[in-house]
PDB file of N, CA and C in Angstrom:
ATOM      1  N   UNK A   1       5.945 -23.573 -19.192  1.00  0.00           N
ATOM      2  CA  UNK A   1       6.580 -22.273 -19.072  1.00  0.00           C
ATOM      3  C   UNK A   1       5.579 -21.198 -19.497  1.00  0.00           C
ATOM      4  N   UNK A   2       5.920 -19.991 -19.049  1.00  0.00           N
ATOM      5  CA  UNK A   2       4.802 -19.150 -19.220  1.00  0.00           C
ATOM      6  C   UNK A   2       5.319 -18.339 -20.119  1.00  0.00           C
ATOM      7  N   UNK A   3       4.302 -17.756 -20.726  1.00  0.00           N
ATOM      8  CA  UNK A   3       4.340 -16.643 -22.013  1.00  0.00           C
ATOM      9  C   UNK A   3       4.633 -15.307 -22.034  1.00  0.00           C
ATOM     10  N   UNK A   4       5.339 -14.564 -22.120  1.00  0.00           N
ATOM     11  CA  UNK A   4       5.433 -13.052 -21.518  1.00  0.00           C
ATOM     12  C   UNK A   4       4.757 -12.071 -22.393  1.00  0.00           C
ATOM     13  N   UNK A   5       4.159 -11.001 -22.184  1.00  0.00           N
ATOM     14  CA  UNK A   5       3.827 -10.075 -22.896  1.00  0.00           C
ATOM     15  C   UNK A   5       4.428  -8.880 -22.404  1.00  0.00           C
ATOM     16  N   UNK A   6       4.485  -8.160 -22.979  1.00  0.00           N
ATOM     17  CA  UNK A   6       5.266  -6.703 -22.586  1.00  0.00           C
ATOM     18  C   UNK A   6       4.021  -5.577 -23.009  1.00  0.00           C
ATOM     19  N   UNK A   7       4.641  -4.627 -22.419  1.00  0.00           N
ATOM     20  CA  UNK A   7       3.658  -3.649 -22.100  1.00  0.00           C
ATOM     21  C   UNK A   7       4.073  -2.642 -22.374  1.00  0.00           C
ATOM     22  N   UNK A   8       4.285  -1.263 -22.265  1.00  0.00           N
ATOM     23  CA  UNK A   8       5.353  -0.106 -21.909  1.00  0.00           C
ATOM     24  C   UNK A   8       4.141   0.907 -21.359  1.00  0.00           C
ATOM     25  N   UNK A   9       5.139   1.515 -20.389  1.00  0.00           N
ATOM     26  CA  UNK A   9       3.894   2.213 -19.455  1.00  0.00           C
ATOM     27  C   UNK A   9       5.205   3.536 -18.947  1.00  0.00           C
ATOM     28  N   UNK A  10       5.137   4.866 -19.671  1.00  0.00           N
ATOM     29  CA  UNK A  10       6.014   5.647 -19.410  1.00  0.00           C
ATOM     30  C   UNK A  10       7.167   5.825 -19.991  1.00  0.00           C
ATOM     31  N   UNK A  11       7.338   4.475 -21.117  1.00  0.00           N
ATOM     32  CA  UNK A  11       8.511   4.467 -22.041  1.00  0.00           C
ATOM     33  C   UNK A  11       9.339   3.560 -21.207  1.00  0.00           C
ATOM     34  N   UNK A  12       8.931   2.469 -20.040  1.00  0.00           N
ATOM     35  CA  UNK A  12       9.074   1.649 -19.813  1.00  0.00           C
ATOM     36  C   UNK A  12       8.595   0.194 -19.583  1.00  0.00           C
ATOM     37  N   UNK A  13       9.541  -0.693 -20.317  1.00  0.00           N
ATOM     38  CA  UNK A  13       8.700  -2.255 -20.420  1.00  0.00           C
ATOM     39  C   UNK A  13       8.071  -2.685 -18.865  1.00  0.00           C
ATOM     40  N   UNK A  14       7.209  -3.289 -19.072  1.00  0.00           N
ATOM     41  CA  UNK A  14       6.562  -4.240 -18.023  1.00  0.00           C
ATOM     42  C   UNK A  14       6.436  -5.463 -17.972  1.00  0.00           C
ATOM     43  N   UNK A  15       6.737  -6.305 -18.052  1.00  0.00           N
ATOM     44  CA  UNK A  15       6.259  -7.813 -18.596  1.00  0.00           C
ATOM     45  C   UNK A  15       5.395  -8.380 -17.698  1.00  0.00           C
ATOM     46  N   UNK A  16       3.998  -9.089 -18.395  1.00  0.00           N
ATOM     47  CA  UNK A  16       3.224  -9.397 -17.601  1.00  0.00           C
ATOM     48  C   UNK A  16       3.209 -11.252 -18.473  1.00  0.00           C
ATOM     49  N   UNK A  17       2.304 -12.245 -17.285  1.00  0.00           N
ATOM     50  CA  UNK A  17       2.126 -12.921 -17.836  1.00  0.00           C
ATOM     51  C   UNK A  17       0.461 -13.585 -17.083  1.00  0.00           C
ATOM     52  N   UNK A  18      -0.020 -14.268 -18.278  1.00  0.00           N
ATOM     53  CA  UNK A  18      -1.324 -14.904 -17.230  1.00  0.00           C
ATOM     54  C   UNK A  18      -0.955 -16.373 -16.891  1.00  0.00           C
ATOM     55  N   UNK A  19      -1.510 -16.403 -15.079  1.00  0.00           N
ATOM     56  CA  UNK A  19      -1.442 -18.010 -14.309  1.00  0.00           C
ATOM     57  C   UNK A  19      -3.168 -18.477 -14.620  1.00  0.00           C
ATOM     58  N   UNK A  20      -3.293 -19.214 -14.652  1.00  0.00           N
ATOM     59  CA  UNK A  20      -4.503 -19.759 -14.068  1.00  0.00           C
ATOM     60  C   UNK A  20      -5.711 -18.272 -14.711  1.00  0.00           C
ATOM     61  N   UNK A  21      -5.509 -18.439 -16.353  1.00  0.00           N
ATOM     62  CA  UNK A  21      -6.208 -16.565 -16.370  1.00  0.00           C
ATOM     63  C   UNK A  21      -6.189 -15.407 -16.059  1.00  0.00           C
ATOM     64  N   UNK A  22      -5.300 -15.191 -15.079  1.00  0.00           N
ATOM     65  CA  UNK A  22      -5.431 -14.091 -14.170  1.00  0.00           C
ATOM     66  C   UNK A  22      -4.021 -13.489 -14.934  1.00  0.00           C
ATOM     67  N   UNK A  23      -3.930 -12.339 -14.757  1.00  0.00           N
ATOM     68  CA  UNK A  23      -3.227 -11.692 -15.184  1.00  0.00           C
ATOM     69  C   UNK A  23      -2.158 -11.159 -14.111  1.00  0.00           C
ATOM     70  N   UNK A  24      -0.533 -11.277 -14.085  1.00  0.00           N
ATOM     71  CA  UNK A  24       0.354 -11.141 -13.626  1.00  0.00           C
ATOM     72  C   UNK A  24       1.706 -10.172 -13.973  1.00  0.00           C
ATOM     73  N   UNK A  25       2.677  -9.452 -13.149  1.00  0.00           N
ATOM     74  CA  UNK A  25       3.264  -8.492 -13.329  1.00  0.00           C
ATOM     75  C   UNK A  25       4.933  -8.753 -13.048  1.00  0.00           C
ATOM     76  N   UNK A  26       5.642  -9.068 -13.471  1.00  0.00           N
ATOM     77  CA  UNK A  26       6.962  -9.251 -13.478  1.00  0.00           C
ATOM     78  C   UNK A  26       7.301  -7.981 -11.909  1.00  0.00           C
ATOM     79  N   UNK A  27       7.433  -8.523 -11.227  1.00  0.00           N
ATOM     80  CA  UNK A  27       7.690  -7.160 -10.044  1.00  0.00           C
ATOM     81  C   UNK A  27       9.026  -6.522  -9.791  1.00  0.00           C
ATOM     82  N   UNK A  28      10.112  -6.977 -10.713  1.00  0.00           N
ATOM     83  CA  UNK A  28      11.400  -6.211 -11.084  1.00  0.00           C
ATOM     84  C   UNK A  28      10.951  -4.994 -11.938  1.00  0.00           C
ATOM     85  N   UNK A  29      10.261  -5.719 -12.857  1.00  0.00           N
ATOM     86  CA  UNK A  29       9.356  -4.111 -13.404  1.00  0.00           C
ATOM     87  C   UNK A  29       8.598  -3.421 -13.160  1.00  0.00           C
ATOM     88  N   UNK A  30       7.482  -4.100 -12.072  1.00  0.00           N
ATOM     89  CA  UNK A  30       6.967  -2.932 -11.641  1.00  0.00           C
ATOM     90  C   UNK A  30       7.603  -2.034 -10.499  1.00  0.00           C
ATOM     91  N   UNK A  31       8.541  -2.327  -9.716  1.00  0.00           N
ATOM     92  CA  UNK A  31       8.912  -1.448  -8.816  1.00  0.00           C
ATOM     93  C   UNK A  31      10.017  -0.525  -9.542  1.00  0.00           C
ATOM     94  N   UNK A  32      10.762  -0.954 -10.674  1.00  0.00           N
ATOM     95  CA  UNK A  32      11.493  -0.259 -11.374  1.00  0.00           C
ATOM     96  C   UNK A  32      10.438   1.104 -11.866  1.00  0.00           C
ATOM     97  N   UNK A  33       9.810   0.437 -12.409  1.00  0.00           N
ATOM     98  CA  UNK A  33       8.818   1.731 -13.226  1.00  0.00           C
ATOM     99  C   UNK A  33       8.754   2.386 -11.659  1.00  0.00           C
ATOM    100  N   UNK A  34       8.048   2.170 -10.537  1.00  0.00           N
ATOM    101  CA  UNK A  34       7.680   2.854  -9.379  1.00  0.00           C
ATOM    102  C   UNK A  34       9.017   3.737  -8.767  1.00  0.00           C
ATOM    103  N   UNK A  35      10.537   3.471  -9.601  1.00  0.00           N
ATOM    104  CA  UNK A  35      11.382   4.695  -8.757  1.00  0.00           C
ATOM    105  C   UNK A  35      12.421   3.841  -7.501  1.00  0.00           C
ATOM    106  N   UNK A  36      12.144   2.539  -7.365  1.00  0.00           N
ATOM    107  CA  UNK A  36      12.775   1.721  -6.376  1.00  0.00           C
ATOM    108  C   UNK A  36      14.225   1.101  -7.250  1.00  0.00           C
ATOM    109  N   UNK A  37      15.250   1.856  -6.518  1.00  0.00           N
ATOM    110  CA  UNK A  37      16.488   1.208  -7.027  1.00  0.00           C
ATOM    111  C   UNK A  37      16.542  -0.395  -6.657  1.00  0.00           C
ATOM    112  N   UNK A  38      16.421  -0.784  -5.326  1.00  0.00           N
ATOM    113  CA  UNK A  38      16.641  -2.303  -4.918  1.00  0.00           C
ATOM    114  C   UNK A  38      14.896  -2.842  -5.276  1.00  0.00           C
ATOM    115  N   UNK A  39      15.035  -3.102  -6.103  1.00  0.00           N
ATOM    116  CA  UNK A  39      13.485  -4.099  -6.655  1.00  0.00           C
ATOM    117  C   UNK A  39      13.526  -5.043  -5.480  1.00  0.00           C
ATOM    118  N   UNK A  40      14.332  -5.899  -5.537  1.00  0.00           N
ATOM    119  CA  UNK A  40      13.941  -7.097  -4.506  1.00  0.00           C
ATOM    120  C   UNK A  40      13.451  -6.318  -2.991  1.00  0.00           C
ATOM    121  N   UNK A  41      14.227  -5.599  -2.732  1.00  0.00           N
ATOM    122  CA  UNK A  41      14.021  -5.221  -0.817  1.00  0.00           C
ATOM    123  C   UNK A  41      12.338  -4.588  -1.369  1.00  0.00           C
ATOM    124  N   UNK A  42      12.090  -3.789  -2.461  1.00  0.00           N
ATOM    125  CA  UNK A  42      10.469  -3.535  -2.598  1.00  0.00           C
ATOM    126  C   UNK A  42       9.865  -4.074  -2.246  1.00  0.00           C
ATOM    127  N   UNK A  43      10.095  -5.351  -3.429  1.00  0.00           N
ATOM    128  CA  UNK A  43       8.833  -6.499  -3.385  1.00  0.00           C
ATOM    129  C   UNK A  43       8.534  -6.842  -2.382  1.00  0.00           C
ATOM    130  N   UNK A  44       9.686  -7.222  -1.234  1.00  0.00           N
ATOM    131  CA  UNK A  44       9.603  -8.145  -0.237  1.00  0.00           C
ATOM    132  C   UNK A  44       9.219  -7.251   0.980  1.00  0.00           C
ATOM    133  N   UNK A  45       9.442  -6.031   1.131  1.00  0.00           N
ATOM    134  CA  UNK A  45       8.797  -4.841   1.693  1.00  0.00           C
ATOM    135  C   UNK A  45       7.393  -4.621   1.435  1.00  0.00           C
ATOM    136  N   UNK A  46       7.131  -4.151   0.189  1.00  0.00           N
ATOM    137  CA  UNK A  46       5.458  -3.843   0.112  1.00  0.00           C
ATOM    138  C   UNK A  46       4.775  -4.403  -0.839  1.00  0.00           C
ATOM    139  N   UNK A  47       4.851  -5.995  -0.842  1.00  0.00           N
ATOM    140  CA  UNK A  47       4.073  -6.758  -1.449  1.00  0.00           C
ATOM    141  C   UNK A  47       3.896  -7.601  -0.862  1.00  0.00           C
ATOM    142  N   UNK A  48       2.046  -8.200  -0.518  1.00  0.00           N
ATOM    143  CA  UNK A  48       1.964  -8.998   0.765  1.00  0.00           C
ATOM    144  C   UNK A  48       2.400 -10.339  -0.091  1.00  0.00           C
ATOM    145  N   UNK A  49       2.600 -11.525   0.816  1.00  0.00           N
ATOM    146  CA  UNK A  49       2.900 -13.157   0.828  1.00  0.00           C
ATOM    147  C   UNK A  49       1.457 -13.732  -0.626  1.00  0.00           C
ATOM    148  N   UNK A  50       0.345 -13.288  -0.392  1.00  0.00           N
ATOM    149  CA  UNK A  50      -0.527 -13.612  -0.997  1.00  0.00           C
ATOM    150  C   UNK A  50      -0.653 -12.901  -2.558  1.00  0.00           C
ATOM    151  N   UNK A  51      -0.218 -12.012  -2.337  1.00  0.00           N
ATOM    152  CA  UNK A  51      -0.445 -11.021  -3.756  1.00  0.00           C
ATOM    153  C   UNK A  51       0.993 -11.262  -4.819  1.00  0.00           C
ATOM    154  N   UNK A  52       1.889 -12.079  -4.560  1.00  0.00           N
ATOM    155  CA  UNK A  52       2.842 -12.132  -5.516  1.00  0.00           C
ATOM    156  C   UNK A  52       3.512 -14.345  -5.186  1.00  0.00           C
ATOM    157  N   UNK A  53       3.961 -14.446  -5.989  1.00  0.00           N
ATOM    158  CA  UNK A  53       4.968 -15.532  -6.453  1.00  0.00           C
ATOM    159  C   UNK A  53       6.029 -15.971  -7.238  1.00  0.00           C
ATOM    160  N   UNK A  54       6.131 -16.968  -7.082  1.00  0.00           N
ATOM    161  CA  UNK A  54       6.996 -17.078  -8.250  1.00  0.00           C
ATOM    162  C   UNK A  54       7.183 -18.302 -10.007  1.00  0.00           C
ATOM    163  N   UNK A  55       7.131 -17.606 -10.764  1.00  0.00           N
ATOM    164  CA  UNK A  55       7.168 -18.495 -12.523  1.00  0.00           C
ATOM    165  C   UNK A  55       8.229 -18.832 -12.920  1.00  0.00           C
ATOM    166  N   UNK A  56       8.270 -19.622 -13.712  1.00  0.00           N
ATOM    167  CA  UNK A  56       9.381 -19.856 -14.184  1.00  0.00           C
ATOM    168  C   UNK A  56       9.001 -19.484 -15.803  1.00  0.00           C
ATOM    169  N   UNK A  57      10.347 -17.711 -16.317  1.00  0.00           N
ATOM    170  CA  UNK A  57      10.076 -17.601 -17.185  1.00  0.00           C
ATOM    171  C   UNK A  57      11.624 -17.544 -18.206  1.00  0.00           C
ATOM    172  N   UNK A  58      10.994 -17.972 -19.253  1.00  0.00           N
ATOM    173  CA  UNK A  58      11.867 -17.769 -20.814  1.00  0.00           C
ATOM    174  C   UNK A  58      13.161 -16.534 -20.572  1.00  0.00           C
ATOM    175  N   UNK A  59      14.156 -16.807 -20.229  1.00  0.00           N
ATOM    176  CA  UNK A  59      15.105 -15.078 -20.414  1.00  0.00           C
ATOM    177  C   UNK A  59      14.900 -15.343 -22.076  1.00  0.00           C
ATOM    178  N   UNK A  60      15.956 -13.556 -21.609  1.00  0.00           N
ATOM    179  CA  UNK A  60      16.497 -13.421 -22.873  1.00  0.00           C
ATOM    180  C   UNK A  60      17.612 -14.082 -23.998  1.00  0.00           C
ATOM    181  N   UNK A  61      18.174 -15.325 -23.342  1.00  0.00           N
ATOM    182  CA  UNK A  61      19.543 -16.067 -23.743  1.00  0.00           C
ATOM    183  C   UNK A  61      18.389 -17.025 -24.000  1.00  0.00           C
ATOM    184  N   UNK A  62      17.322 -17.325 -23.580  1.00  0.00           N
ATOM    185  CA  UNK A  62      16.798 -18.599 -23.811  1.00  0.00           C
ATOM    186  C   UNK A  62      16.754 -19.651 -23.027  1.00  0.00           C
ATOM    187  N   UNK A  63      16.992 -19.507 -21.800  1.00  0.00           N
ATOM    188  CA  UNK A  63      17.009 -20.387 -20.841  1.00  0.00           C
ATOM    189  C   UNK A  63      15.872 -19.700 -19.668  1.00  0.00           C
ATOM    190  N   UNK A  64      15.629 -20.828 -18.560  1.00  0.00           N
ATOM    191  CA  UNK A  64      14.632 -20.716 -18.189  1.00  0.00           C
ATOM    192  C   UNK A  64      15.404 -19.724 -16.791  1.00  0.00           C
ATOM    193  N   UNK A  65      14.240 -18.662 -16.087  1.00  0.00           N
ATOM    194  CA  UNK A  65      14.853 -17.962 -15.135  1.00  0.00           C
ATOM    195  C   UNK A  65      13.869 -17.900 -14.080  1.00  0.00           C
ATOM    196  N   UNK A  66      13.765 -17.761 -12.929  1.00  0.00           N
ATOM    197  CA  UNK A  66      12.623 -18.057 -12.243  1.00  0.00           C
ATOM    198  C   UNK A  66      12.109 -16.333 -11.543  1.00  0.00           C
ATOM    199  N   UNK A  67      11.263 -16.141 -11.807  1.00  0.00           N
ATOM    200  CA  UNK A  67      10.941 -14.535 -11.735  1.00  0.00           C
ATOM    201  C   UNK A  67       9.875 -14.598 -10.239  1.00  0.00           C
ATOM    202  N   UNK A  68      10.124 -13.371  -9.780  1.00  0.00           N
ATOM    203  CA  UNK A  68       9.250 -12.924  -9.398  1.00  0.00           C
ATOM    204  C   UNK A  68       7.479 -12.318  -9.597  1.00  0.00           C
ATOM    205  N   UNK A  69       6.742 -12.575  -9.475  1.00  0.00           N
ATOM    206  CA  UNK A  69       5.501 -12.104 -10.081  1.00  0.00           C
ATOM    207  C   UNK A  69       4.359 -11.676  -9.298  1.00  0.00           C
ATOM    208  N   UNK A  70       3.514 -10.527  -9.399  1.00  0.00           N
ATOM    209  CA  UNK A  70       2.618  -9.707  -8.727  1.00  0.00           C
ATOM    210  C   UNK A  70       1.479 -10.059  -9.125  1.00  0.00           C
ATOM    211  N   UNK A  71       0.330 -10.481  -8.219  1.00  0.00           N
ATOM    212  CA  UNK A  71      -1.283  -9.840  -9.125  1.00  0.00           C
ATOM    213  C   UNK A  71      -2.255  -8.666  -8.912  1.00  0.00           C
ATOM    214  N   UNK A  72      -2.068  -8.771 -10.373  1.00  0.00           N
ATOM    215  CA  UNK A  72      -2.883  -7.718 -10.859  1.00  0.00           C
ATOM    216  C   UNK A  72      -4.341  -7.633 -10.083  1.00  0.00           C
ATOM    217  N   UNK A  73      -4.592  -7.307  -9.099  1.00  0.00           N
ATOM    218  CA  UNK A  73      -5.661  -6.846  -8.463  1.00  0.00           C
ATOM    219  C   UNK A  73      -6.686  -5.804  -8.553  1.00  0.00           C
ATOM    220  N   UNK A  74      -7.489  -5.601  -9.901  1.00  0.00           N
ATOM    221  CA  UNK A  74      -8.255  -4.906 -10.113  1.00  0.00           C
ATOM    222  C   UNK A  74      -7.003  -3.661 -10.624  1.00  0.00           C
ATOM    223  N   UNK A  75      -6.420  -3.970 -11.500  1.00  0.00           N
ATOM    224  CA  UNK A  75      -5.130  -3.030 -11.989  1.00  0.00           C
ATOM    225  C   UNK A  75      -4.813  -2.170 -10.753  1.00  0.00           C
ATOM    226  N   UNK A  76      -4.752  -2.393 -10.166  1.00  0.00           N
ATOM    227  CA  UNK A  76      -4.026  -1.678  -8.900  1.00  0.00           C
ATOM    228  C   UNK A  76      -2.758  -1.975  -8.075  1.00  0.00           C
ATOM    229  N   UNK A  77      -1.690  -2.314  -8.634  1.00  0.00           N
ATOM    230  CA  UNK A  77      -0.571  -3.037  -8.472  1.00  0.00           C
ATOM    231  C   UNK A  77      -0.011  -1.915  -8.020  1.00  0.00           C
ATOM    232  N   UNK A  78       0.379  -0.461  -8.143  1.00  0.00           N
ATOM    233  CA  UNK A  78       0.861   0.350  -7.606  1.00  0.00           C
ATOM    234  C   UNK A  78       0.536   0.528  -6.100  1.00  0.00           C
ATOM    235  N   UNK A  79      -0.772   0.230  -5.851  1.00  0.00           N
ATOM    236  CA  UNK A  79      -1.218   0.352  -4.249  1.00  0.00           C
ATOM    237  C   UNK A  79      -0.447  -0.505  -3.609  1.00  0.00           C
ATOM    238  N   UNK A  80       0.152  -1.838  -4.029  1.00  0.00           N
ATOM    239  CA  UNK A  80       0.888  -2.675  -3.427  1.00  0.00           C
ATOM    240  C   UNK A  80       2.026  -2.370  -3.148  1.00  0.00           C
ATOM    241  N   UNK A  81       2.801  -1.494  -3.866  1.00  0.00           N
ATOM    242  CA  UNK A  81       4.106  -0.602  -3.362  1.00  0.00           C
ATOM    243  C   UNK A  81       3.938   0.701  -2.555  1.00  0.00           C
ATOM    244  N   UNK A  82       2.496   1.093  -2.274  1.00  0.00           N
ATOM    245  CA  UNK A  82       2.562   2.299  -1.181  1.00  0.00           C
ATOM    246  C   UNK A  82       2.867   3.200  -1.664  1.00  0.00           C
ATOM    247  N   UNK A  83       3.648   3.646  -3.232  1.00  0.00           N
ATOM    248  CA  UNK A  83       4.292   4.434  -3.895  1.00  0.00           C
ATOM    249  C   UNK A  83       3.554   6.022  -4.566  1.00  0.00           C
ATOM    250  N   UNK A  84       3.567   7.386  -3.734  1.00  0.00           N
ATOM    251  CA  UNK A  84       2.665   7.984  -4.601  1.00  0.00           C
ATOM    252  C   UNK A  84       2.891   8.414  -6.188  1.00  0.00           C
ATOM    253  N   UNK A  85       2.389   7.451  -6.932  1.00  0.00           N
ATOM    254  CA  UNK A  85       2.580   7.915  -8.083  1.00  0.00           C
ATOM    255  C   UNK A  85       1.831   7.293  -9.046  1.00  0.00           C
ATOM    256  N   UNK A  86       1.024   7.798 -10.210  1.00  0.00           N
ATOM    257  CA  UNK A  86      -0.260   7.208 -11.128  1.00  0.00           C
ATOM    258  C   UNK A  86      -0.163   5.520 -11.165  1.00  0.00           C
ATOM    259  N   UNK A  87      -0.972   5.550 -10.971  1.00  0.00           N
ATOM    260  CA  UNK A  87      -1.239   3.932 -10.459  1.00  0.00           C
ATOM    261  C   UNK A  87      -1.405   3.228 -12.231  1.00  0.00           C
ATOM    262  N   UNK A  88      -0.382   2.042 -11.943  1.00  0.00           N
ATOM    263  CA  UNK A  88      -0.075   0.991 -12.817  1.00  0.00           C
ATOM    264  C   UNK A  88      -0.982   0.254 -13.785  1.00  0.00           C
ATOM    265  N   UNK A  89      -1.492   1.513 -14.716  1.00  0.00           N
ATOM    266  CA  UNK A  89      -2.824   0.780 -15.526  1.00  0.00           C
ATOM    267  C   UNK A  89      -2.559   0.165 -16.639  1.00  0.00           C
ATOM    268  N   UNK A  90      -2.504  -0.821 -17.218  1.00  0.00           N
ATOM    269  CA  UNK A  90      -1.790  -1.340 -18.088  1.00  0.00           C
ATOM    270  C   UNK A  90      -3.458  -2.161 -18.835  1.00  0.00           C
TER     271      UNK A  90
END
């Protein structure tokens, strides 16, 4: 299971986690932070097949939940939502 770290970027959490080193973005949070009421239709809208997956992470009750997750591509995760707005530097 993977490890979460949180972030806050605007006075909002982010949770990221690392696969394989690389560093990863919970994408309920990042499109939340980006202004997108339906997170899922985002992700699956403007995040390509290659740039996101899916973990299986820790909720908050303690059981396991299977998340969505983005990579961090040269911190530029905002370019992946098309969204104009200060890009996702964490």
């Amino acid at each position: 299971m993977n490890t979460l770290q949180i972030f806050n970027f605007e006075q909002n959490e982010v949770r990221t986690i690392l696969v394989n080193d690389e560093p990863y973005f919970v994408g309920k949070n990042v499109a939340s932070v980006l202004g997108y009421s339906n997170t899922q239709k985002a992700i699956l809208t403007h995040v390509d097949a290659e740039d996101k997956g899916d973990a299986p992470i820790q909720g908050d009750l303690g059981g396991k939940q299977k998340m969505t997750i983005i990579k961090d591509t040269q911190n530029r995760t905002q370019v992946r939502f098309r969204k104009p707005m200060a890009a996702l530097k964490l």
